[in-house]
N, C-alpha and C. Protein backbone atom coordinates (compact mmCIF):
# COMPACT_ATOMS: atom_id res chain seq x y z
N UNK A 1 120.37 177.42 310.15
CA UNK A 1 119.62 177.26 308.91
C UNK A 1 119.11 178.62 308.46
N UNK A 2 118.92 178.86 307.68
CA UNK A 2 118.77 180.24 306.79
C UNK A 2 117.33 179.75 305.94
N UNK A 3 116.73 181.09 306.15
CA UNK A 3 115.28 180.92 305.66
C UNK A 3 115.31 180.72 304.27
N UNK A 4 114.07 180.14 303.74
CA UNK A 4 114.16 180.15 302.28
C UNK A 4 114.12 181.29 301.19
N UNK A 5 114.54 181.55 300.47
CA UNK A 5 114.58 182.80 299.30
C UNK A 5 113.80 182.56 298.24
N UNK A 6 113.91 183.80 297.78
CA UNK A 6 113.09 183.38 296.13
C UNK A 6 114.92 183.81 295.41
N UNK A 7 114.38 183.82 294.42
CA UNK A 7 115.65 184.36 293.11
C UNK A 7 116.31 185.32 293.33
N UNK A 8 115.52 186.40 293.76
CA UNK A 8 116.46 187.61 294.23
C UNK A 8 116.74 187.48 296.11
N UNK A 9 116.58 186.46 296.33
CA UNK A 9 117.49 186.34 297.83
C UNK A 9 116.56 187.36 298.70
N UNK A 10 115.28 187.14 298.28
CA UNK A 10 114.34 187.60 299.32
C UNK A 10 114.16 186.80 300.22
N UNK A 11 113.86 186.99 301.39
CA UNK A 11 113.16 185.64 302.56
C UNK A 11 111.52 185.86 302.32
N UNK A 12 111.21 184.66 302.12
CA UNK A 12 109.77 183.74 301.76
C UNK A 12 109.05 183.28 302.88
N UNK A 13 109.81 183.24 303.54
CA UNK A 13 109.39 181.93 304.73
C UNK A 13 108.49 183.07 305.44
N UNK A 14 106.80 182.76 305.64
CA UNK A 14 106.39 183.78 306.44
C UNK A 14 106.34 184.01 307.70
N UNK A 15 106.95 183.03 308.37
CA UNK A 15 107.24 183.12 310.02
C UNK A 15 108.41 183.51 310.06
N UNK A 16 109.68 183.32 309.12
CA UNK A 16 110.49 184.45 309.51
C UNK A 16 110.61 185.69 309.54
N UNK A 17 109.37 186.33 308.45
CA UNK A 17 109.06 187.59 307.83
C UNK A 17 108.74 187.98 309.04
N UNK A 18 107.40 187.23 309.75
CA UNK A 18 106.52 187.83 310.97
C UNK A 18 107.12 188.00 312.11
N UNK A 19 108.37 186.89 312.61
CA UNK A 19 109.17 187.40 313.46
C UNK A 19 110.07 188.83 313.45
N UNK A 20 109.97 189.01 312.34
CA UNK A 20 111.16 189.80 311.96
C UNK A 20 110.36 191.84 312.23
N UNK A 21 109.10 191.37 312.23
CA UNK A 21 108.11 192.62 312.82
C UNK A 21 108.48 193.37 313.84
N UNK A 22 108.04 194.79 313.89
CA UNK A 22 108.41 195.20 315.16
C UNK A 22 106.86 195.28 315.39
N UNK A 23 106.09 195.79 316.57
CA UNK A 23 104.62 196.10 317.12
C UNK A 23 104.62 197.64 316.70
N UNK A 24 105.43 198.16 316.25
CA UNK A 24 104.58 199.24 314.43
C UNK A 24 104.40 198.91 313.44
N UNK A 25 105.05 197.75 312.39
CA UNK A 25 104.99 197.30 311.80
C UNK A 25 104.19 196.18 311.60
N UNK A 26 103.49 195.77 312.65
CA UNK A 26 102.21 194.51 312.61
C UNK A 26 101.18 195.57 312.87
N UNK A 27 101.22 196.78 313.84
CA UNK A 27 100.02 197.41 313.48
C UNK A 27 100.06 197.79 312.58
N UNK A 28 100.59 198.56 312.18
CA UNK A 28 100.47 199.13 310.23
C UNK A 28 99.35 197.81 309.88
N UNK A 29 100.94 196.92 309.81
CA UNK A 29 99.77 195.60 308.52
C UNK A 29 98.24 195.25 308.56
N UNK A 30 98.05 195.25 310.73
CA UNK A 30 96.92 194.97 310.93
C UNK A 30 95.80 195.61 310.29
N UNK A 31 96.08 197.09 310.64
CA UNK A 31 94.78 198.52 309.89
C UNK A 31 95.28 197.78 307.85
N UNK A 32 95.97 197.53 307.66
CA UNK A 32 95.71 197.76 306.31
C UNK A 32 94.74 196.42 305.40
N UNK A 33 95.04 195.38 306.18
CA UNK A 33 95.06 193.86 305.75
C UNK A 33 93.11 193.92 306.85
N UNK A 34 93.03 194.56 307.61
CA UNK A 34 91.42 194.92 308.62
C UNK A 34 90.81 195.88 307.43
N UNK A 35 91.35 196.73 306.62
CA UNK A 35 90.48 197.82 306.01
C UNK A 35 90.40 199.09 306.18
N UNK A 36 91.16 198.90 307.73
CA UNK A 36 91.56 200.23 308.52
C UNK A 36 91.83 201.62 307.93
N UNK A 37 91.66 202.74 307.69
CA UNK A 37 92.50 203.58 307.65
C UNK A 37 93.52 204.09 308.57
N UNK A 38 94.82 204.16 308.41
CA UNK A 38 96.40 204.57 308.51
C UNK A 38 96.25 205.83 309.09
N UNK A 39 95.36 206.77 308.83
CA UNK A 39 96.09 207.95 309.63
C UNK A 39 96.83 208.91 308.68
N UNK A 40 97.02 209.69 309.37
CA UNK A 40 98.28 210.52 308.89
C UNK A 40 99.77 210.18 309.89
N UNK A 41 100.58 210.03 308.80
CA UNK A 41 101.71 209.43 309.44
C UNK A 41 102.55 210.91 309.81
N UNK A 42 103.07 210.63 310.71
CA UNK A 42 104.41 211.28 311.15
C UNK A 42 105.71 210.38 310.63
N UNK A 43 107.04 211.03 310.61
CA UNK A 43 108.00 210.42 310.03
C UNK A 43 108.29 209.16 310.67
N UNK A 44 108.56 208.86 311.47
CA UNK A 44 108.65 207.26 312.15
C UNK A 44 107.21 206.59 311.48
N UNK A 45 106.40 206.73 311.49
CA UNK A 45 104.98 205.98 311.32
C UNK A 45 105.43 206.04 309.60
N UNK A 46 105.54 206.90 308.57
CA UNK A 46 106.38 206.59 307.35
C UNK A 46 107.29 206.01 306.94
N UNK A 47 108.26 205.75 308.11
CA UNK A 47 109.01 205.01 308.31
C UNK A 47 108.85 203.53 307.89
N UNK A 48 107.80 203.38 308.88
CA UNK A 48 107.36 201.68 309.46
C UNK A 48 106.86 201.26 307.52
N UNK A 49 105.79 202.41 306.94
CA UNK A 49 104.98 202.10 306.29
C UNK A 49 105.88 201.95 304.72
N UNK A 50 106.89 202.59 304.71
CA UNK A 50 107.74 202.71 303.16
C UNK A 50 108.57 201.24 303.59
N UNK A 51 109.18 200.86 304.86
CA UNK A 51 109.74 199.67 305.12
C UNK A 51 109.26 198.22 304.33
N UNK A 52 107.42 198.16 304.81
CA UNK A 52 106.90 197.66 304.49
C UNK A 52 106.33 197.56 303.03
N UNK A 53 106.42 198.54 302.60
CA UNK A 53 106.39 198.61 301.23
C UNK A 53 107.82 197.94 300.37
N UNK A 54 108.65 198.67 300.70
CA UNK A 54 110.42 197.56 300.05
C UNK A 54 109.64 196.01 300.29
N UNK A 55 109.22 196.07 301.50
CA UNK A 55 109.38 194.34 301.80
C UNK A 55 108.43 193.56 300.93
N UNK A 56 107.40 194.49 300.33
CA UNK A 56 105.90 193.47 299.14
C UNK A 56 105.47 193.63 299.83
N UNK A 57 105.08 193.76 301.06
CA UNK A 57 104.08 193.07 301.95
C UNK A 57 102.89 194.29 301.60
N UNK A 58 103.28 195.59 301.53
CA UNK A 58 101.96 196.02 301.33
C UNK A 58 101.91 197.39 300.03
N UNK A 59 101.29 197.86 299.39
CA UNK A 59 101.59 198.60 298.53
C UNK A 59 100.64 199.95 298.49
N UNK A 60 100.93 200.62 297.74
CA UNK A 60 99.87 202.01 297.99
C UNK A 60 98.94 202.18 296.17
N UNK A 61 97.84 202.06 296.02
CA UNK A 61 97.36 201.96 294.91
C UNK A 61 96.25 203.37 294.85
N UNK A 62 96.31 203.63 293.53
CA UNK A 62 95.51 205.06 293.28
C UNK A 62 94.13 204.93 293.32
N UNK A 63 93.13 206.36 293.07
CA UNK A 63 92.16 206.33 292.42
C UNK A 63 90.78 205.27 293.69
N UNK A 64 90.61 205.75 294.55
CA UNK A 64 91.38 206.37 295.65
C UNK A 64 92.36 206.06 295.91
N UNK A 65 93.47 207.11 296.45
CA UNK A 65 94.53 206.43 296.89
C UNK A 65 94.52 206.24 298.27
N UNK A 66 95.10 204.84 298.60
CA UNK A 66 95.03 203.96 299.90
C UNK A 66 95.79 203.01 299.36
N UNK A 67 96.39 202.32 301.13
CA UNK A 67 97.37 201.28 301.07
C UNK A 67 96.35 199.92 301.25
N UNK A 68 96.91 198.95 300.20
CA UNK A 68 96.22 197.73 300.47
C UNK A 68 97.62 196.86 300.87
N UNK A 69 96.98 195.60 301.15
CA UNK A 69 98.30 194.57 301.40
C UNK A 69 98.02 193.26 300.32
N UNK A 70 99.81 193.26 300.19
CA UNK A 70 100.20 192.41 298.81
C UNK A 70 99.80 191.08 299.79
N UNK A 71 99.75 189.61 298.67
CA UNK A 71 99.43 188.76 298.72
C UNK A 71 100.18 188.12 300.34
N UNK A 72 101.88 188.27 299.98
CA UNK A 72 102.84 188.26 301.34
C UNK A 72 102.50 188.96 303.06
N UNK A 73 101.63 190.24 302.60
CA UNK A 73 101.65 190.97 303.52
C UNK A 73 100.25 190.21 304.43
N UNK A 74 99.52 189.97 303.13
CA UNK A 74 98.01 189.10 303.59
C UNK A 74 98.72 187.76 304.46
N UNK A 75 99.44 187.02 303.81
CA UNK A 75 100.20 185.44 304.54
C UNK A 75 100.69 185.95 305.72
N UNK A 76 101.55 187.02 305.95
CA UNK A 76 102.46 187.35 307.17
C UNK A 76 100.87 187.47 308.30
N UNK A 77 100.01 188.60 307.77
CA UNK A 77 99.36 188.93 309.12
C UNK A 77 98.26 187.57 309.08
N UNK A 78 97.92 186.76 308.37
CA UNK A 78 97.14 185.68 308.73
C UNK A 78 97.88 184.53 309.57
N UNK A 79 99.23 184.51 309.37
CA UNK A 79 100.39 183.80 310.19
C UNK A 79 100.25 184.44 311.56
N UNK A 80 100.20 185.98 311.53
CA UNK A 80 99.96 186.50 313.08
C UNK A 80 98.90 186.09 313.98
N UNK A 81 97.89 186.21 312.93
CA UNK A 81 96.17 186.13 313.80
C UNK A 81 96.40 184.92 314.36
N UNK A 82 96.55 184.30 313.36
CA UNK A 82 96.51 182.60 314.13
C UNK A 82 97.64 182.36 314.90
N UNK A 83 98.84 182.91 315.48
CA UNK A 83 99.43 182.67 316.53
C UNK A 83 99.18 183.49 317.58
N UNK A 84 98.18 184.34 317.71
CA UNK A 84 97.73 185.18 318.58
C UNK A 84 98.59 186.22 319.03
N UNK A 85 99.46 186.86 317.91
CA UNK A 85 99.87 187.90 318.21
C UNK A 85 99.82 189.26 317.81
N UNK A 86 99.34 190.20 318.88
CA UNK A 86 98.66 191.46 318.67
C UNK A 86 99.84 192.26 318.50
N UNK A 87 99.11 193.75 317.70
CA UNK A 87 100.22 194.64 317.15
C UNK A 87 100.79 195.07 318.23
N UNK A 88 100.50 195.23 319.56
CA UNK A 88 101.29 196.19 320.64
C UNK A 88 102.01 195.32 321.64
């Protein structure tokens, strides 16, 4: 069975999204979707964070600029908390 899509053949389904995490990519979400500040990234850690950006899940907004998390990125890591799985 194949997860559900939207129109452009995105996957929706947020437990497939959250499986689909690596433990850089749920910490990222965690600090961003917590309030956290990110750090300064090194190229792998930019990596994780532009990934996540293609995917919606989280976006970078100006004035200050900082990454918040899109509505998806909020569903994926509230799907995490409540299955008790930590970023590492």
């Amino acid at each position: 069975m194949t997860p559900p899509t939207n129109t452009e053949g995105a996957v929706t389904d947020v437990a497939a999204i959250a499986r689909g995490l690596s433990p850089a990519h749920r910490n990222f979400l965690a600090r961003v979707c917590e309030g956290r500040k990110p750090g300064i990234a090194d190229r792998a850690d930019d990596r994780v964070r532009q990934s996540l950006r293609r995917a919606g899940l989280v976006q970078v907004v100006q004035n200050p600029r900082r990454w918040v998390a899109k509505p998806a990125g909020e569903a994926v890591y509230n799907h995490l908390t409540e299955q008790g799985v930590t970023a590492s």
